[in-house]
Protein backbone atom coordinates (compact mmCIF):
# COMPACT_ATOMS: atom_id res chain seq x y z
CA UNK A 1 23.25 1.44 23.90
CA UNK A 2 24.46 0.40 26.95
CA UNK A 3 24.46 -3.28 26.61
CA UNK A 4 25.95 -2.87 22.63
CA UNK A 5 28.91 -0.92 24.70
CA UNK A 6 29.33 -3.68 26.96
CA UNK A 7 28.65 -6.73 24.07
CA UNK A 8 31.73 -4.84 22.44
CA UNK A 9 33.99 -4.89 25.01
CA UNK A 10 33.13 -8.33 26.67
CA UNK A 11 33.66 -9.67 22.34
CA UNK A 12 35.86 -7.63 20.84
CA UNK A 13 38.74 -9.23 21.43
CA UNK A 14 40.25 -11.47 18.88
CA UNK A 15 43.74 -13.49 18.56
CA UNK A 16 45.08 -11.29 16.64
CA UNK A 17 44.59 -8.32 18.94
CA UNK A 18 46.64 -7.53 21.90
CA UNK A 19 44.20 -8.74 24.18
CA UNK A 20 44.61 -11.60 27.01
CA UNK A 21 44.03 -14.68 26.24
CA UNK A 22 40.88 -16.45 27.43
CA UNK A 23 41.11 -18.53 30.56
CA UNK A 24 39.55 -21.87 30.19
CA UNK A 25 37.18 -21.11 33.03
CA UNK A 26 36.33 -17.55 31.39
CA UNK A 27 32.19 -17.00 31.15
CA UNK A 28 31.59 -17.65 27.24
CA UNK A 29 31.15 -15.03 24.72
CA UNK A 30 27.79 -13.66 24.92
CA UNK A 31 25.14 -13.25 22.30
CA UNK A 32 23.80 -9.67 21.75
CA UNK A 33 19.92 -9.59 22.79
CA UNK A 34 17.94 -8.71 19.52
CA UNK A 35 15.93 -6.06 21.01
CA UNK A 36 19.17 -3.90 21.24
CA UNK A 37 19.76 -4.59 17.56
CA UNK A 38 16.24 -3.81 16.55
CA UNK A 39 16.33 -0.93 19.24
CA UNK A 40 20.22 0.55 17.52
CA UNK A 41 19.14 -0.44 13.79
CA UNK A 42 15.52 -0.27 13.48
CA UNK A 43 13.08 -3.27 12.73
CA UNK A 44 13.44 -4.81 8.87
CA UNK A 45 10.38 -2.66 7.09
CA UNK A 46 8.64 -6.40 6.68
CA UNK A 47 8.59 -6.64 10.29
CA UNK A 48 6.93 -3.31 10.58
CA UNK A 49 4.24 -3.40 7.84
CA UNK A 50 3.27 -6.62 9.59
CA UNK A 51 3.27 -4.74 12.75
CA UNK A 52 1.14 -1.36 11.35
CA UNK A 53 -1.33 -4.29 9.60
CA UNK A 54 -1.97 -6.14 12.93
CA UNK A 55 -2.45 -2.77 14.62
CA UNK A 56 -4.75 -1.52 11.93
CA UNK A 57 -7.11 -4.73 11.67
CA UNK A 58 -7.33 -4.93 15.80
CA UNK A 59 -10.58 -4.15 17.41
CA UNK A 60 -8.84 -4.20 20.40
CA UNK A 61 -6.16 -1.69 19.93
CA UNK A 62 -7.48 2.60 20.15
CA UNK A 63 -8.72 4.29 16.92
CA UNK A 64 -6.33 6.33 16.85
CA UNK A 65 -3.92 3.73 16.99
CA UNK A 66 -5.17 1.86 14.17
CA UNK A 67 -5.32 5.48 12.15
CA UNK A 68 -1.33 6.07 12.99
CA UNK A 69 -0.75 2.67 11.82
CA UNK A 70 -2.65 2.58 8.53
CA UNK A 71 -0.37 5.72 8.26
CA UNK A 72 2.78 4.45 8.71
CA UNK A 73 2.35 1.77 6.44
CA UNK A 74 1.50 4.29 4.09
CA UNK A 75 4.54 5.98 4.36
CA UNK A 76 6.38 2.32 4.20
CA UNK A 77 4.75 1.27 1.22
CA UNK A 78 5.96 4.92 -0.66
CA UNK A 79 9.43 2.28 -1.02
CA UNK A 80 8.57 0.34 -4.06
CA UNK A 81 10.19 -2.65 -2.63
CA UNK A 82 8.33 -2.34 0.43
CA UNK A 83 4.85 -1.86 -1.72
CA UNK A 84 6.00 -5.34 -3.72
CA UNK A 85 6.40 -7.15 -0.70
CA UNK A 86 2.57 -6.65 0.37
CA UNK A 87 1.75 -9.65 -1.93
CA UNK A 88 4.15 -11.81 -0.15
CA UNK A 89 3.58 -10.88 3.74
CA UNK A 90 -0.01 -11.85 2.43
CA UNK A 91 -1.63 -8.35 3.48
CA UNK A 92 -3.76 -7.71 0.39
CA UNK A 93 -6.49 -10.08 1.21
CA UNK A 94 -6.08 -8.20 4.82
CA UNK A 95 -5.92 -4.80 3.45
CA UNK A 96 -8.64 -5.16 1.20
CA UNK A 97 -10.92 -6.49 3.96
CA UNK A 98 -10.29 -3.05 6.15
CA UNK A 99 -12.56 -1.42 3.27
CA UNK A 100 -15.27 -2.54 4.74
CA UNK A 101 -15.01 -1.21 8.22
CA UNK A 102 -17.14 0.24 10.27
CA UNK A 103 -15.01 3.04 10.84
CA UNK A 104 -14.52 5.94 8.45
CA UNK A 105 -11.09 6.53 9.20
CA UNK A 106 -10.18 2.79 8.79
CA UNK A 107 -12.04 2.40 5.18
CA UNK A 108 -9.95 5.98 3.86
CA UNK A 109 -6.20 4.87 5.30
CA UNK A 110 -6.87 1.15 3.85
CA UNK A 111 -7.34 2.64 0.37
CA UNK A 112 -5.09 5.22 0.83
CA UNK A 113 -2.13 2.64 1.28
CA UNK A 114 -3.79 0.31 -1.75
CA UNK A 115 -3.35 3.58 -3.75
CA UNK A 116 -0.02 4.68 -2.75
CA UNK A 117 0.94 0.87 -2.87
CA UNK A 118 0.04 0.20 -6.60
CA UNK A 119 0.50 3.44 -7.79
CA UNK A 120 3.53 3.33 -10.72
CA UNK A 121 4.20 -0.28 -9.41
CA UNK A 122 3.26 -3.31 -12.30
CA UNK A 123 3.75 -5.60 -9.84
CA UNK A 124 1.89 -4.61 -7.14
CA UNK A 125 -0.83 -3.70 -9.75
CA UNK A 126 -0.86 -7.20 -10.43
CA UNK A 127 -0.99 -8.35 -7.30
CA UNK A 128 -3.63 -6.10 -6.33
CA UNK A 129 -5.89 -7.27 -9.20
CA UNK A 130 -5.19 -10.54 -8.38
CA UNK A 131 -7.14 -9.84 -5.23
CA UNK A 132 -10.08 -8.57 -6.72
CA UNK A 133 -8.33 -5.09 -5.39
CA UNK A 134 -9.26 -2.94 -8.40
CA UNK A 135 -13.23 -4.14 -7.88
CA UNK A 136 -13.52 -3.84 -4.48
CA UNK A 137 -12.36 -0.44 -4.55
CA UNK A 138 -14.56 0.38 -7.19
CA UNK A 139 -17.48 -1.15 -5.04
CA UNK A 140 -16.97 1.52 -2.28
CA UNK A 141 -16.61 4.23 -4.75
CA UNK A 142 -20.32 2.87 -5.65
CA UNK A 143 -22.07 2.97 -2.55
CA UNK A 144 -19.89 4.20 0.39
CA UNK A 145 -22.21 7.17 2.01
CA UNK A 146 -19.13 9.30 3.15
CA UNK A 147 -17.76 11.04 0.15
CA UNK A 148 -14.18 11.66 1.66
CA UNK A 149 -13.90 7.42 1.30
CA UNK A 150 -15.38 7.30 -2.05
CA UNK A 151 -12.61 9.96 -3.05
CA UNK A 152 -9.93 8.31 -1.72
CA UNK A 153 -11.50 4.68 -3.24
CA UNK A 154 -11.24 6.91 -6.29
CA UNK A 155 -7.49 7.88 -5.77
CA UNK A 156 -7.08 4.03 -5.29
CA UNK A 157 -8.77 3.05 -8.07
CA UNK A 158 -6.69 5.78 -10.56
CA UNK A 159 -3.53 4.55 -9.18
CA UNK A 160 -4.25 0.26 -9.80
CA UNK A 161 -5.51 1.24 -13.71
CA UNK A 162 -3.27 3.96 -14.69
CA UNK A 163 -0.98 2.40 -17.04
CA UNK A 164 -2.08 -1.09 -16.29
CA UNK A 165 -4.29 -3.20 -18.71
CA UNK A 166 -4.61 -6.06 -16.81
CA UNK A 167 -6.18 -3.45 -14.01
CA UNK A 168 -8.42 -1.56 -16.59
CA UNK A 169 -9.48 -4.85 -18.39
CA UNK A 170 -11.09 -5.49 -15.03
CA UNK A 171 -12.27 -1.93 -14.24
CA UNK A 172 -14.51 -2.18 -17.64
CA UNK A 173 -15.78 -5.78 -16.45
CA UNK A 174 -17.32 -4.36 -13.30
CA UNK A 175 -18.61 -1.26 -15.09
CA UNK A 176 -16.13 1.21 -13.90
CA UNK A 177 -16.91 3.76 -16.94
CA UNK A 178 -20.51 3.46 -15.37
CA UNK A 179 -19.25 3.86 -11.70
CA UNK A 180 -17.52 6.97 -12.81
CA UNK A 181 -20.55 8.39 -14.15
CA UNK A 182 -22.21 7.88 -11.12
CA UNK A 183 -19.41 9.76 -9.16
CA UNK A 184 -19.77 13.15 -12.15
CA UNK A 185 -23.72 12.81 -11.45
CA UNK A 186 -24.03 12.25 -7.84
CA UNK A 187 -24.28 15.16 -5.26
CA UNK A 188 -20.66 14.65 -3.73
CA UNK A 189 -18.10 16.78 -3.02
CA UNK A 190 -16.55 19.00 -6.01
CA UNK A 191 -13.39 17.56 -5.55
CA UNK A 192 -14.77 14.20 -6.41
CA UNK A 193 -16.44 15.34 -9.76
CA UNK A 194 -13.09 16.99 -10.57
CA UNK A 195 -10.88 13.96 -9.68
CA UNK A 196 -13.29 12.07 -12.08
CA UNK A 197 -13.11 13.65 -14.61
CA UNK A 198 -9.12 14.00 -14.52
CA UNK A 199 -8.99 10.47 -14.61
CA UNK A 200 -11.40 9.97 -17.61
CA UNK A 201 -9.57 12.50 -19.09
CA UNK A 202 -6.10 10.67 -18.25
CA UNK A 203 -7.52 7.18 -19.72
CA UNK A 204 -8.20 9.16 -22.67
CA UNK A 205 -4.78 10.82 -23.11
CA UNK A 206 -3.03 7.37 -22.65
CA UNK A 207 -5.27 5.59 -24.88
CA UNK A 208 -4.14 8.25 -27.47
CA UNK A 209 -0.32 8.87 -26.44
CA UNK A 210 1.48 6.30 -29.36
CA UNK A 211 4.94 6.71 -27.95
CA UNK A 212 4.07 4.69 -25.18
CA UNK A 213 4.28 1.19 -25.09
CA UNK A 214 1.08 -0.04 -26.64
CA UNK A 215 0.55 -2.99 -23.97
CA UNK A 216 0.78 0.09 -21.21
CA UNK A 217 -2.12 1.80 -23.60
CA UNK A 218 -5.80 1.26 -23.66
CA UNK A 219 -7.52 0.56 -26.79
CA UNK A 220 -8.74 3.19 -28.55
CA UNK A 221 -12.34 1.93 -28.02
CA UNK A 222 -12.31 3.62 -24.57
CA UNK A 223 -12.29 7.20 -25.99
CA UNK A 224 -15.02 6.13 -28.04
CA UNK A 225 -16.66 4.25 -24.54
CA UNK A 226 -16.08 7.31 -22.66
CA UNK A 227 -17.62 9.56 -25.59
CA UNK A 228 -20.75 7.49 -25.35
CA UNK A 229 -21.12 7.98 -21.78
């Protein structure tokens, strides 16, 4: 704050202020240092998901660390724009990798920020899929031993096909209906069953609603594909 106060007064000045003129041999105006901008203002959000994502994928940096980061970007990518830039700061790829870490933590916040990313976002639902998102997610929800990530790959999962065809089209390619199954049979968590079976029973609902658009709906072979399972 300091050097902003002094910035001002050295530049503030203009020719149409009272103010002395300049001398000829008077020290030139001086440029303000961009740390006290970012430090008064705040760093752009792009700057900072970049940040959180660096921190996140570093083997270097604390676990804890790389936990408060995936969280932040969580809370960054709540901002729609901020969850539609992820395609173009070219974190998917990076974000997608994380769910294969060795680390517990790392594997839930990476698919809690795909979820909260895609979630009510077309674009970033598209962007997502475009990175093999949707099936990669669905892969942990297969075989991931710790059933606090395969719930969150779950929540991630809900969020890139809810309302999304292009995101369910690939979900049924890769057997999701079957994956889901396996989730209602296997001996996780309650909370896991229960999630799963909300979202069958949301596919269902949207595949019936007709006053939605129908190229937001599924087809109404899914009831029937769920029915069967």
């Amino acid at each position: 704050m300091d050097s902003l106060l002094k910035w001002a007064i050295l530049n503030g000045a203009t020719a149409g202020e009272d103010a002395p003129a300049r001398s000829a041999d008077a020290p030139a105006p001086q440029k303000l240092d961009p740390a006290v901008i970012d430090a008064i203002l705040g760093k752009p959000a792009s700057v900072q998901m970049a940040e959180c994502m660096d921190a996140a994928e570093s083997s270097e940096t604390p676990l804890e660390a790389r936990e408060i980061a995936l969280d932040d970007l969580e809370m960054l990518v709540e901002n729609i724009d901020n969850a539609s830039n992820v395609a173009p700061l070219g974190l998917w790829p990076r974000l997608i990798g994380l769910y294969g870490s060795g680390e517990r933590s790392i594997r839930i916040g990476a698919l809690w920020v795909s979820g909260t990313a895609v979630q009510h976002n077309p674009k970033a639902q598209a962007a997502f899929s475009s990175h093999g998102g949707v099936t990669a997610a669905l892969g942990v929800l297969r075989g991931d031993g710790d059933c606090a990530v395969r719930t969150k790959a779950l929540y991630c999962v809900s969020s890139a096909i809810r309302a999304n065809v292009q995101g369910l089209t690939e979900f049924i390619a890769h057997d999701g209906l079957a994956v889901l199954r396996g989730a209602l049979e296997s001996g996780g968590s309650h909370a896991l069953r229960q999630k799963t079976f909300f979202l069958l029973r949301s596919l269902i609902d949207e595949a019936l609603d007709t006053e939605s658009p129908e190229e937001l709906r599924p087809g109404m072979s899914l009831p029937n594909a769920v029915a069967e399972l």
